[in-house]
N, C-alpha and C. Protein backbone atom coordinates (compact mmCIF):
# COMPACT_ATOMS: atom_id res chain seq x y z
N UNK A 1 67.95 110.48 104.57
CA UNK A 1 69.18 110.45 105.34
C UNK A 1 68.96 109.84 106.72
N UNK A 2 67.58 109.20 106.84
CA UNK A 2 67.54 108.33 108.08
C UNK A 2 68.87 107.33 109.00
N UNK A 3 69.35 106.76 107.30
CA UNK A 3 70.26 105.88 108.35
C UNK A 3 71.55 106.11 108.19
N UNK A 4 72.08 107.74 108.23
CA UNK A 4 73.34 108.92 108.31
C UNK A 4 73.60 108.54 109.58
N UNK A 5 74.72 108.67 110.55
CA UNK A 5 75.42 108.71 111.85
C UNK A 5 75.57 109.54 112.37
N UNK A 6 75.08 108.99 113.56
CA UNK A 6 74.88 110.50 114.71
C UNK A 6 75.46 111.18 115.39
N UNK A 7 75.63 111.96 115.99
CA UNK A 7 76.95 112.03 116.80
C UNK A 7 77.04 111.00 117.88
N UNK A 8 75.96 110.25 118.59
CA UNK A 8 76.52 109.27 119.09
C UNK A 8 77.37 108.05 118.95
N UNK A 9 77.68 108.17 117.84
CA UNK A 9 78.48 106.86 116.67
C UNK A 9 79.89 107.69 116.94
N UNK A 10 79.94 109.25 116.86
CA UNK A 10 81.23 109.61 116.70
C UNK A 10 81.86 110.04 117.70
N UNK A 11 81.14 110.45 119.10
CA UNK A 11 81.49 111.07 120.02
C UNK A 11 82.09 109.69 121.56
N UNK A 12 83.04 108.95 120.92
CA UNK A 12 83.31 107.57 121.61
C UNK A 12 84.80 107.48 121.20
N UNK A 13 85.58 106.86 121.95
CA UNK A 13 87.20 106.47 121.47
C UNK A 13 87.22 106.58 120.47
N UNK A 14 88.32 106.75 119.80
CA UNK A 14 89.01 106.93 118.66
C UNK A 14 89.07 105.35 117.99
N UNK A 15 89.75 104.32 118.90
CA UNK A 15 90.22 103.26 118.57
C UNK A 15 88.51 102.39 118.21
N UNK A 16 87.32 102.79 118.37
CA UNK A 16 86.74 102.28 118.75
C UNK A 16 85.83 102.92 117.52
N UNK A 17 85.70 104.15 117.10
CA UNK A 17 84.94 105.01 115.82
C UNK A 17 85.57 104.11 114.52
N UNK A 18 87.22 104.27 114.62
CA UNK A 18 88.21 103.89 113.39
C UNK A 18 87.25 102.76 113.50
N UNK A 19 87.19 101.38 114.08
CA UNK A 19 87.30 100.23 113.85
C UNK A 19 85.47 100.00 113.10
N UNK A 20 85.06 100.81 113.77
CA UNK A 20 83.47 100.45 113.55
C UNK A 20 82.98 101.41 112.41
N UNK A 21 83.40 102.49 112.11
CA UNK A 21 83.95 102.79 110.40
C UNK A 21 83.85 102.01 109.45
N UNK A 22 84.42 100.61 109.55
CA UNK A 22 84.24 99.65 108.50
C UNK A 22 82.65 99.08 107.79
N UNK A 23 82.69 99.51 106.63
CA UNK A 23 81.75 99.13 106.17
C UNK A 23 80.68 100.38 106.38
N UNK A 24 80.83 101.43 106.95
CA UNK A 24 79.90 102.62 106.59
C UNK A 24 80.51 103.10 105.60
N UNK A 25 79.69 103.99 104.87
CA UNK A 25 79.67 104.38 103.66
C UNK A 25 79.75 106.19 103.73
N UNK A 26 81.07 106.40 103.41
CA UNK A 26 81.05 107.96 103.51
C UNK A 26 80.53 108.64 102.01
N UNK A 27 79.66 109.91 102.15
CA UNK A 27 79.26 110.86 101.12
C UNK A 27 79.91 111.79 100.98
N UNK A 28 79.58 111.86 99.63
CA UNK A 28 80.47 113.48 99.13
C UNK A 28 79.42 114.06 98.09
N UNK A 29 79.09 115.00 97.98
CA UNK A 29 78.69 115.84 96.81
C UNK A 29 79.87 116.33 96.15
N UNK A 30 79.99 116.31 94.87
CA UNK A 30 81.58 116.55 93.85
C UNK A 30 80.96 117.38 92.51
N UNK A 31 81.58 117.78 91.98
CA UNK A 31 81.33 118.50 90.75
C UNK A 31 80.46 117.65 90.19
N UNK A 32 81.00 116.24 90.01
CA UNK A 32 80.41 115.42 89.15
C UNK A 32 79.13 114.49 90.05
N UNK A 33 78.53 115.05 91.08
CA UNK A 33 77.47 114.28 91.85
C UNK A 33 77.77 113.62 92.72
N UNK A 34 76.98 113.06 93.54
CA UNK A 34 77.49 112.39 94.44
C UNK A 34 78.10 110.77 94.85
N UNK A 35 79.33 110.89 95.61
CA UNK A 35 80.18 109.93 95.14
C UNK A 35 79.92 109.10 96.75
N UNK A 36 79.61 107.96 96.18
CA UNK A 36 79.63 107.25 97.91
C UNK A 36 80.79 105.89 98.16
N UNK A 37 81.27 106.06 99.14
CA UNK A 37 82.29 105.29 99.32
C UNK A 37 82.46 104.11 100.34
N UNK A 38 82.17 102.83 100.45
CA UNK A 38 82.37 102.10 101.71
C UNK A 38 83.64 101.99 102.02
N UNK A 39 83.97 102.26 103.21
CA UNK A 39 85.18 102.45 104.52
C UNK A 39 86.12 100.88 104.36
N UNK A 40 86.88 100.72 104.10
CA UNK A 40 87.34 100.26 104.28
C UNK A 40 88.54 99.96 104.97
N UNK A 41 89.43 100.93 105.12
CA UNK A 41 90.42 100.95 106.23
C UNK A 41 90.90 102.29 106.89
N UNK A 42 90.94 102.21 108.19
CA UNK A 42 91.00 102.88 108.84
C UNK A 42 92.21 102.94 109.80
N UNK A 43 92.07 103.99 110.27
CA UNK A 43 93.48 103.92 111.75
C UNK A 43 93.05 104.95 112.80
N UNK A 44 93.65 104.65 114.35
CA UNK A 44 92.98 105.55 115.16
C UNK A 44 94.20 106.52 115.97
N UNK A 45 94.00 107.62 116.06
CA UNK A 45 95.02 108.62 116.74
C UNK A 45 94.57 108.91 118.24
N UNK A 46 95.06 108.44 118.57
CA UNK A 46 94.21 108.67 120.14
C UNK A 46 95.11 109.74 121.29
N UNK A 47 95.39 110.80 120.28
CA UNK A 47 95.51 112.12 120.91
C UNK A 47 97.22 112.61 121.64
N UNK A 48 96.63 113.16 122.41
CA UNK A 48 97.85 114.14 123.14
C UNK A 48 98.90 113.17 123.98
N UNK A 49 98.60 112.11 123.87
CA UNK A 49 99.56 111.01 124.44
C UNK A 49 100.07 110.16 123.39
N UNK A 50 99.39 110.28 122.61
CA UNK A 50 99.75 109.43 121.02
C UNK A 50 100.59 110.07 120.31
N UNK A 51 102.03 109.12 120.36
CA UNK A 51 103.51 109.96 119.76
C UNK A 51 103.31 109.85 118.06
N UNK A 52 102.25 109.10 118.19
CA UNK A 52 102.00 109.55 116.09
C UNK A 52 101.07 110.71 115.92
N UNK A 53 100.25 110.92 116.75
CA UNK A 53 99.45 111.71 116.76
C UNK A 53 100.09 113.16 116.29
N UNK A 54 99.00 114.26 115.60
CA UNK A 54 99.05 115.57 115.47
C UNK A 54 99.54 116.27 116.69
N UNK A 55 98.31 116.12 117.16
CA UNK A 55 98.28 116.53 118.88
C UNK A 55 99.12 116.32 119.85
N UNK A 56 100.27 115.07 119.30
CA UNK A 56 101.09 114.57 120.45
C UNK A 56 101.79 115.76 121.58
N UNK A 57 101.55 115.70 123.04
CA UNK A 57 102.40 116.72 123.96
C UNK A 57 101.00 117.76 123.58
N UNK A 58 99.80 118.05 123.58
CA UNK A 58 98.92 119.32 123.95
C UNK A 58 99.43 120.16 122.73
N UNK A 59 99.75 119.47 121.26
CA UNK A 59 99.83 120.72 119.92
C UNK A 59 98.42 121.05 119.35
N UNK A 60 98.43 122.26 119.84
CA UNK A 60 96.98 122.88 119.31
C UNK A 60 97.34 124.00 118.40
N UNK A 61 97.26 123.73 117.30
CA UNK A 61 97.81 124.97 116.11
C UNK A 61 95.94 125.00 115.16
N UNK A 62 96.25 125.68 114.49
CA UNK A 62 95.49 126.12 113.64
C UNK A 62 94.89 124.84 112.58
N UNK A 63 95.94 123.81 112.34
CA UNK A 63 96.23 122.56 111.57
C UNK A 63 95.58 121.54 111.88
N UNK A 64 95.56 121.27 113.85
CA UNK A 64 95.21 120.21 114.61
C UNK A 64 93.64 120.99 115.36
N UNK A 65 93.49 122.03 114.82
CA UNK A 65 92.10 122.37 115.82
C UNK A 65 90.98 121.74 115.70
N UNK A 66 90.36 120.89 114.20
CA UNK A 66 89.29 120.49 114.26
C UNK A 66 89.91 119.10 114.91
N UNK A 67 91.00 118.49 115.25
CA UNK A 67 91.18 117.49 115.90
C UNK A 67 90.71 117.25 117.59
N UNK A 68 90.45 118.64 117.39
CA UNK A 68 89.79 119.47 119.28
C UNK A 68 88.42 119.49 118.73
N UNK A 69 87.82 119.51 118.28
CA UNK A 69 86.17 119.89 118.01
C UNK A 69 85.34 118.73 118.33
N UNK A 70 84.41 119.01 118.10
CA UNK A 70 83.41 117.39 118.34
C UNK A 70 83.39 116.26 117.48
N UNK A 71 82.96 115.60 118.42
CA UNK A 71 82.89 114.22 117.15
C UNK A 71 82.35 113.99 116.30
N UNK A 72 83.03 113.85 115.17
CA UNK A 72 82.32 113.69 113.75
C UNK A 72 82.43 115.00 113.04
N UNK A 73 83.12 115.70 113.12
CA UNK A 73 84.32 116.82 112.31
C UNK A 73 85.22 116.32 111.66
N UNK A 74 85.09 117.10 110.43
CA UNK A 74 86.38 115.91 109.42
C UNK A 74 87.24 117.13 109.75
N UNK A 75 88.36 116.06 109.81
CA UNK A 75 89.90 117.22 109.59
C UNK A 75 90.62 116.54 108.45
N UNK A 76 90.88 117.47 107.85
CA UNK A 76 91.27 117.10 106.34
C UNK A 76 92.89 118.19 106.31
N UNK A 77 93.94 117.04 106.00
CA UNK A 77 94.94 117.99 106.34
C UNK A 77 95.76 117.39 104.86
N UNK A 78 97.06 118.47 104.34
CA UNK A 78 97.69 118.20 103.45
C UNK A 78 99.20 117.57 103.89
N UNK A 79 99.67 116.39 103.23
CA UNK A 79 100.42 115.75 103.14
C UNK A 79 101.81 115.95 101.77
N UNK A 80 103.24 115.92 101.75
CA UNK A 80 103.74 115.92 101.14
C UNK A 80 103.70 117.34 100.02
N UNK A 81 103.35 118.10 100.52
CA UNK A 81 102.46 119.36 99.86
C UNK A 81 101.76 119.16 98.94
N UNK A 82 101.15 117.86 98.67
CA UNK A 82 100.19 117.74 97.58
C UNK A 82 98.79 116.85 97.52
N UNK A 83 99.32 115.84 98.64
CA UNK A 83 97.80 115.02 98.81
C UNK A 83 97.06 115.75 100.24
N UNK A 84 95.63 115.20 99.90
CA UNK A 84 94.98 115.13 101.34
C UNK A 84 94.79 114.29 102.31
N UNK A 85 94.69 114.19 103.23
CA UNK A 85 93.92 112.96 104.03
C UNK A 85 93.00 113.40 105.23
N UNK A 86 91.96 112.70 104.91
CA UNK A 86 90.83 112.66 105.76
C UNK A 86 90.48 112.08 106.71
N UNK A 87 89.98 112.82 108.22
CA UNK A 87 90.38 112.14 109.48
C UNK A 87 88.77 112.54 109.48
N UNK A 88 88.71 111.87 110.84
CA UNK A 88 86.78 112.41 111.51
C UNK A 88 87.05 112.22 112.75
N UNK A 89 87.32 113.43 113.57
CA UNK A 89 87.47 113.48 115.35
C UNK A 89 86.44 112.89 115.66
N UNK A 90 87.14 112.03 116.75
CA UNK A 90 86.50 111.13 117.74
C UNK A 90 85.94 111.89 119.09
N UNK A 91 85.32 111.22 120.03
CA UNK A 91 85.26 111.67 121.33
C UNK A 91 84.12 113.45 121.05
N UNK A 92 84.48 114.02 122.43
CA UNK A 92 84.25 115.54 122.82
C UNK A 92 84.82 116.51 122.21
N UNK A 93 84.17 117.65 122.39
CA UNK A 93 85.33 118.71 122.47
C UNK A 93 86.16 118.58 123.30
N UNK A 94 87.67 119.20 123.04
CA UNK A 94 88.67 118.92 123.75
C UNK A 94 89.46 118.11 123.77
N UNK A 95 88.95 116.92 123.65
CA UNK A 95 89.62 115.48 123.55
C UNK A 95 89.88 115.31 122.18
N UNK A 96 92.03 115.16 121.46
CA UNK A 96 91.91 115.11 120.30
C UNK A 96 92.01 113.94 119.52
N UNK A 97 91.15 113.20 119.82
CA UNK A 97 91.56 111.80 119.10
C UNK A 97 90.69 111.88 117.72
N UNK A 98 90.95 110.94 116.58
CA UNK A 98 90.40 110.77 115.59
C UNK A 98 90.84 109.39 114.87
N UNK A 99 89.97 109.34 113.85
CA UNK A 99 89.46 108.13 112.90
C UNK A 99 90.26 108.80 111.08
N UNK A 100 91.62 108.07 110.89
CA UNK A 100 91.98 108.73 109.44
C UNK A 100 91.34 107.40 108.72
N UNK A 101 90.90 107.97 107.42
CA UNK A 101 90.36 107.04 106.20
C UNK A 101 91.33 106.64 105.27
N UNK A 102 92.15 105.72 105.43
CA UNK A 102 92.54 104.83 104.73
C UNK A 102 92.12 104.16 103.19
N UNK A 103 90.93 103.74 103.07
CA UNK A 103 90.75 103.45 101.60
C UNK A 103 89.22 102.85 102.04
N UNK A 104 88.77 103.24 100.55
CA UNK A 104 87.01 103.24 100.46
C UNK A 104 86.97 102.45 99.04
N UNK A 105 85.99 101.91 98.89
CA UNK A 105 85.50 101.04 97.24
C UNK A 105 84.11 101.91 97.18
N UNK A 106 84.01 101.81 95.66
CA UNK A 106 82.70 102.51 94.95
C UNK A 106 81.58 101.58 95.67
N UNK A 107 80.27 102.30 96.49
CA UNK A 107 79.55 101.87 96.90
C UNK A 107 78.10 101.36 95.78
N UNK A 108 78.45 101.82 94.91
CA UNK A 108 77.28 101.61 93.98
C UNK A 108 78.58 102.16 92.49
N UNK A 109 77.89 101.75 91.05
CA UNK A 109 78.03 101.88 90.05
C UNK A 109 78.22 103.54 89.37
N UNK A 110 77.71 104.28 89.90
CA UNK A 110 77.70 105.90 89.91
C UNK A 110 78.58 106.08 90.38
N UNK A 111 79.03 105.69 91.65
CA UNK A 111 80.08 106.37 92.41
C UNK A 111 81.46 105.90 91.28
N UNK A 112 81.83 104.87 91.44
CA UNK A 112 82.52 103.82 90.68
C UNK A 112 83.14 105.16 89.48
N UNK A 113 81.91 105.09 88.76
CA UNK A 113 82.13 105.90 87.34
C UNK A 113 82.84 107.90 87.93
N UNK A 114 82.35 108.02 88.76
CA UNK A 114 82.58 109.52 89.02
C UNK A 114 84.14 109.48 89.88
N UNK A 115 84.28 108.18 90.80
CA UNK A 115 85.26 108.40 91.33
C UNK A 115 86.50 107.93 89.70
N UNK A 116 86.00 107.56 88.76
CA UNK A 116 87.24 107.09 87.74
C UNK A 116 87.69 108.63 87.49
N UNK A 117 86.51 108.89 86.92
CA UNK A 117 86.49 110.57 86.26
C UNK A 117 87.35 111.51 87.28
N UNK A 118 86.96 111.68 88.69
CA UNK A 118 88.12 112.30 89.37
C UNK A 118 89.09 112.12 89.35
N UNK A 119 89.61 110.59 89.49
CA UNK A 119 90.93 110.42 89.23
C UNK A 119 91.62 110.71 88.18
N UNK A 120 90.68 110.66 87.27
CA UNK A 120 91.46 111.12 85.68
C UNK A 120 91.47 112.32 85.15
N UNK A 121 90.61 113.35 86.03
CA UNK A 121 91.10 114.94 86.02
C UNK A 121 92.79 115.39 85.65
N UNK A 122 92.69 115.97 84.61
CA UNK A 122 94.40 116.33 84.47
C UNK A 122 95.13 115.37 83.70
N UNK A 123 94.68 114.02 84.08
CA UNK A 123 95.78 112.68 83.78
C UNK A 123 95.33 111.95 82.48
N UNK A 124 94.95 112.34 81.94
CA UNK A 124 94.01 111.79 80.85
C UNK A 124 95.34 111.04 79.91
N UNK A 125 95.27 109.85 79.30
CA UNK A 125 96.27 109.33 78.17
C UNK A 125 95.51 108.98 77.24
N UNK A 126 95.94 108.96 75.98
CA UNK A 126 95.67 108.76 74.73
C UNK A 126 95.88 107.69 74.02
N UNK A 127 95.67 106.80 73.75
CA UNK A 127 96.52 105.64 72.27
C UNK A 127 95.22 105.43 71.46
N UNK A 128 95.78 105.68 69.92
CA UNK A 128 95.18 105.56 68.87
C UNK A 128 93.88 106.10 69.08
N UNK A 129 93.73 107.50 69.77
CA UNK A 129 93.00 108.20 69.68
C UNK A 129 91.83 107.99 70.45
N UNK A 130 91.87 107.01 71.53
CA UNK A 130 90.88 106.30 72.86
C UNK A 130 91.80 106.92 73.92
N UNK A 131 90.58 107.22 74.84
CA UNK A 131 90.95 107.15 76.01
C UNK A 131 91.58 105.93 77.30
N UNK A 132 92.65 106.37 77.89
CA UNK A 132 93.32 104.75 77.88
C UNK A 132 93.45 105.03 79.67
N UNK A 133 93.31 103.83 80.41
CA UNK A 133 93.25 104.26 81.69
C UNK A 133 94.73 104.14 82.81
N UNK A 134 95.73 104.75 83.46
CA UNK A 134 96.52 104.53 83.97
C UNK A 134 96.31 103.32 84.46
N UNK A 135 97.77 102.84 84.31
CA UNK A 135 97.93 101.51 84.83
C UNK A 135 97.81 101.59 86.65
N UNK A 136 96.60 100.44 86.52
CA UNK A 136 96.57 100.18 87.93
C UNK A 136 94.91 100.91 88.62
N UNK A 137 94.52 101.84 87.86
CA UNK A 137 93.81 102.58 88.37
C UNK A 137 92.40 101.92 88.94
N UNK A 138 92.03 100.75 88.24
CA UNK A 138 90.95 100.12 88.79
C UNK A 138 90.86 99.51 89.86
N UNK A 139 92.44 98.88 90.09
CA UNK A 139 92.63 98.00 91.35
C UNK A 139 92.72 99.00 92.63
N UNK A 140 93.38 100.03 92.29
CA UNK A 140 93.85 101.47 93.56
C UNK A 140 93.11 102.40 93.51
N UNK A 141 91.88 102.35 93.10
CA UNK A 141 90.91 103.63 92.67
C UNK A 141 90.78 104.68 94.01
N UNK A 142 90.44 104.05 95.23
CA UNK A 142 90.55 104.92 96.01
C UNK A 142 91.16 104.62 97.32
N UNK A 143 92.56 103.53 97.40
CA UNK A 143 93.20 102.76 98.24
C UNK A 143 94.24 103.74 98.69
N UNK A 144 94.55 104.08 99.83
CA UNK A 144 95.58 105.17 100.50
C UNK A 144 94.98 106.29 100.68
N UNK A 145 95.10 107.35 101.94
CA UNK A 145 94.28 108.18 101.86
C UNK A 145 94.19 109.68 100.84
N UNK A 146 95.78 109.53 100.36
CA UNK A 146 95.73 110.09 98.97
C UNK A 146 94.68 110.01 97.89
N UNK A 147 94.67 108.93 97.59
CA UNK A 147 93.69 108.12 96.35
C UNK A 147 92.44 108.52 96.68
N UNK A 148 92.15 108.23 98.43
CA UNK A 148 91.02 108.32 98.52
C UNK A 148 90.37 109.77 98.68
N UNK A 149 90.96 110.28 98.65
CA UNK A 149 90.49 112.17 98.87
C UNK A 149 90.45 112.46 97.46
N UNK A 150 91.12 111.93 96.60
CA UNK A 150 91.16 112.53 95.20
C UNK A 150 89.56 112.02 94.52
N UNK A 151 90.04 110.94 94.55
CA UNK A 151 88.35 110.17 94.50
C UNK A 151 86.86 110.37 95.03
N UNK A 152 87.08 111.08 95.88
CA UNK A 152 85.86 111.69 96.79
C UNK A 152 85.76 113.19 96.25
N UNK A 153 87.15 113.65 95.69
CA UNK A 153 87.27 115.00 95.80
C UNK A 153 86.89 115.87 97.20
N UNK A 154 87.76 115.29 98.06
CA UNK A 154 87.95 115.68 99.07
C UNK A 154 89.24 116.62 99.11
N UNK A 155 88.68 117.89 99.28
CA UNK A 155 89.57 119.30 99.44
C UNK A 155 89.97 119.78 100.60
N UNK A 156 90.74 120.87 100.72
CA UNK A 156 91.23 121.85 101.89
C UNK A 156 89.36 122.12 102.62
N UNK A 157 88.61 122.49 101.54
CA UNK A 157 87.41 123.23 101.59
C UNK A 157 86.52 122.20 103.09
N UNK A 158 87.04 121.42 102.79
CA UNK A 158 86.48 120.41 103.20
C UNK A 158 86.32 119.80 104.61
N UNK A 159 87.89 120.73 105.27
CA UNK A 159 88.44 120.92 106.78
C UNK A 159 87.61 121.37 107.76
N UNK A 160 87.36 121.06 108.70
CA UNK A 160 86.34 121.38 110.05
C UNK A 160 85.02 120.97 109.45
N UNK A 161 84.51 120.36 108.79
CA UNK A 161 82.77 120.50 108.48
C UNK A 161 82.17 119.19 109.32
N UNK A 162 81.03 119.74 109.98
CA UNK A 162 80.37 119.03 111.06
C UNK A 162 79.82 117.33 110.17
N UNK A 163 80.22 116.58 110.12
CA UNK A 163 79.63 115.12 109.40
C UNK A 163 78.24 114.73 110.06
N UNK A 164 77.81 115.49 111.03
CA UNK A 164 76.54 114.76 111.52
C UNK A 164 75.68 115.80 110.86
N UNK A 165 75.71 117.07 110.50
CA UNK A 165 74.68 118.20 110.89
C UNK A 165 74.89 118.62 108.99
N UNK A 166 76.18 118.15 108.33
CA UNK A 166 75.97 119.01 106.71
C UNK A 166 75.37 117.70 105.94
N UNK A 167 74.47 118.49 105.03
CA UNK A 167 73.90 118.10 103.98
C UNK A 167 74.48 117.62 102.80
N UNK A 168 75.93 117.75 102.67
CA UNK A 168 76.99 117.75 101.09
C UNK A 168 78.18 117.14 101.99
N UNK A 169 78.29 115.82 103.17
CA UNK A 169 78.93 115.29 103.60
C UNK A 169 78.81 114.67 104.91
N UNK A 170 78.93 113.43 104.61
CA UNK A 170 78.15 113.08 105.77
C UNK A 170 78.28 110.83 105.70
N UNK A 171 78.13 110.69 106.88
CA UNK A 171 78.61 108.88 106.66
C UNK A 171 77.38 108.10 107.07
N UNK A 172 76.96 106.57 106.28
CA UNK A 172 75.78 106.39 106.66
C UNK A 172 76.17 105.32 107.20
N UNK A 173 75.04 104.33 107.49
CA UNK A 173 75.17 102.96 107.81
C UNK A 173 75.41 102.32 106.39
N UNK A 174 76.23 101.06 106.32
CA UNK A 174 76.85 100.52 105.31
C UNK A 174 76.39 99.29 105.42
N UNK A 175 77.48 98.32 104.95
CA UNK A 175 77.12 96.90 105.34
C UNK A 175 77.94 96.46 106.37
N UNK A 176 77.26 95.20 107.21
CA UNK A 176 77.91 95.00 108.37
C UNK A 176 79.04 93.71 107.89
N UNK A 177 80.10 94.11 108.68
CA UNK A 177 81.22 93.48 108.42
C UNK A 177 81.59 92.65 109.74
N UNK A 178 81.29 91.07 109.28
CA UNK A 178 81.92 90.04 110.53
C UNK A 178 83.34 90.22 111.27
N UNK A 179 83.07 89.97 112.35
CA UNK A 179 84.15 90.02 113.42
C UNK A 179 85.73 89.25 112.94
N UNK A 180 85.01 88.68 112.26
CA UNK A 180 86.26 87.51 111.66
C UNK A 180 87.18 88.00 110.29
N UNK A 181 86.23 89.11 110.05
CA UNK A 181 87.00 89.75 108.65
C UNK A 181 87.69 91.23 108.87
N UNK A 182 87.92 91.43 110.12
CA UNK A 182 88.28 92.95 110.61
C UNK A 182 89.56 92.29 111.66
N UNK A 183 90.45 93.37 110.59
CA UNK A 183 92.01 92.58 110.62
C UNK A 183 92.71 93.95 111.46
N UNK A 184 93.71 93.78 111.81
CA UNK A 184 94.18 94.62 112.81
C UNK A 184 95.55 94.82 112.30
N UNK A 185 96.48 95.68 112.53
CA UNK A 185 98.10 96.03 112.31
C UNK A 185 98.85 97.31 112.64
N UNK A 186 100.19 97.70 112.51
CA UNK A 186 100.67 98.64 112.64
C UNK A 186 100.12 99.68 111.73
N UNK A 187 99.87 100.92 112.03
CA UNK A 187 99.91 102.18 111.33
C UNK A 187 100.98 102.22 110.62
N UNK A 188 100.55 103.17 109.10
CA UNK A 188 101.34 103.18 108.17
C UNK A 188 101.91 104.40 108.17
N UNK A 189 103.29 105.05 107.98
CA UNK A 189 104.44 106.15 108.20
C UNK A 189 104.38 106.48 109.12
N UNK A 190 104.24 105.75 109.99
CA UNK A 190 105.06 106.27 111.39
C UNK A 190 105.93 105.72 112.14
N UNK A 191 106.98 105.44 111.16
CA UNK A 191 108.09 105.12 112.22
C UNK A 191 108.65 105.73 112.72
N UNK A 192 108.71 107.11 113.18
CA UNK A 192 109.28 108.32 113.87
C UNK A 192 108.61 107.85 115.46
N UNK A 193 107.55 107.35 115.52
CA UNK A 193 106.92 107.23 116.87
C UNK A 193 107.07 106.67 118.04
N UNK A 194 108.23 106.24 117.89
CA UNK A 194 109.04 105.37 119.02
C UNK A 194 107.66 103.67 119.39
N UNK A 195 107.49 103.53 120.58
CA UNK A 195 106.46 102.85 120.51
C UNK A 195 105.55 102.76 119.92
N UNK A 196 104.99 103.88 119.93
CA UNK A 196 103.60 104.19 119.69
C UNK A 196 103.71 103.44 118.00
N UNK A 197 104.50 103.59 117.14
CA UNK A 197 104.35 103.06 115.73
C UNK A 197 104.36 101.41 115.69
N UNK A 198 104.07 100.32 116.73
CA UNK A 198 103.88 99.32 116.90
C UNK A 198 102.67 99.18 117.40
N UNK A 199 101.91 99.95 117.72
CA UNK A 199 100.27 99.68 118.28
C UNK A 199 99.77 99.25 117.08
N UNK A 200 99.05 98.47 117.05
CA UNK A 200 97.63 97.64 116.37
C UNK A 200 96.94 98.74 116.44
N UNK A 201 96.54 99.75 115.66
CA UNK A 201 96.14 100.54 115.43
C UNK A 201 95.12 100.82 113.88
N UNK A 202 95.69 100.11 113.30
CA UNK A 202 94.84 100.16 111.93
C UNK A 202 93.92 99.02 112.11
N UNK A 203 93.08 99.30 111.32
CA UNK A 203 92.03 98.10 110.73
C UNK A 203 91.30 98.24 109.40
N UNK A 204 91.52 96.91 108.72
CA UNK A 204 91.27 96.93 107.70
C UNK A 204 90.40 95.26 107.58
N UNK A 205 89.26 95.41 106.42
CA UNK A 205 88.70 94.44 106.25
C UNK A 205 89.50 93.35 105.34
N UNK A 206 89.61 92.16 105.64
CA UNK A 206 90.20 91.06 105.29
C UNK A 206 89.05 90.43 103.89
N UNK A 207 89.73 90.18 102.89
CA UNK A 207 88.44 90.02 101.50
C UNK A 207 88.45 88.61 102.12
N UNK A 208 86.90 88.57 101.22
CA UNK A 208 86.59 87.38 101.19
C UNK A 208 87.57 86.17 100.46
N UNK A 209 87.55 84.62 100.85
CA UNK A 209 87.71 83.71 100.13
C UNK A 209 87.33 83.35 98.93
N UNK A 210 87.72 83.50 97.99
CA UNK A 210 87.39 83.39 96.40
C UNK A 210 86.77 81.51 96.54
């Protein structure tokens, strides 16, 4: 676990963790072993002034607290009462900014296979007696941060745990991603945010040229 991230990687702006995120590779230990994921898009909440933000106006509830903890604490919160999404506080204690995970690709061939199998927990289809795969599932395997928590099997369980210091979660160094392929845009559902839902706030890697 030499080249895992330290808290000095996480304890820095928000806008500045999200972006450099790209291309590290987050871990999970899962029922089915461990699933590794390269980062691919990200977005940054940069706290108690940020009208998209949890925290926006000093909200410190029970919901937004690991968004107060140190850097490199996942806060893993539920959406729509049924998905998750996975954030990793930025900065200090105190300061609530954070890094949400957007969408990850199978970092290796194992992961690939375990993240299918999660997704297909429950959902399983049938024709002529084969197992048949939802449409779409290869292209969206772990794209949105829905997809991507399901795929990681990323749980409630999963809320406040230190990313620098646990052993069963944790982000490494990945591959490095050129300046020229790290694309920038509005955050996604927040148009409630008055301004703030026009900040260049996301980043996502731009694919290569075929």
């Amino acid at each position: 676990m030499a080249d895992r991230l330290t808290r000095e990687f996480f304890t820095r702006d928000g806008i500045t963790v999200a972006k450099e995120l790209l291309g590290k590779v987050l871990v999970h230990e899962t029922p089915l072993g461990t699933v590794r994921g390269i980062i691919t898009e990200t977005e940054s909440y940069m706290g108690e002034e940020d009208k998209a933000s949890h925290t926006y106006g000093g909200k410190r509830t029970g919901r937004t607290e690991p968004m107060y903890h140190k850097g490199g604490t996942s806060y893993v919160y539920l959406i729509y009462g049924m998905y998750r999404c996975m954030n990793i506080a930025a900065m200090t204690e105190g300061i609530p900014q954070a890094a949400l995970l957007r969408s990850v690709v199978p970092a290796d061939a194992e992961s690939e296979e375990r993240m299918r199998a999660l997704r297909m927990a429950g959902r399983k289809k049938w024709q002529d007696g084969k197992e048949v795969l939802p449409a779409g599932l290869k292209k969206h395997l772990a794209d949105g941060p829905g997809r991507l928590c399901i795929a990681m099997h990323i749980t409630k369980a999963d809320n406040d745990i230190d990313l620098v210091e646990s052993q069963t979660f944790y982000v490494t160094e990945g591959v490095s991603i050129p300046p020229e392929q790290i694309c920038t845009g509005k955050r996604i559902g927040v148009a409630y945010a008055e301004e703030a839902a026009d900040y260049l706030w996301r980043f996502y890697i731009r694919a290569k040229a075929k």
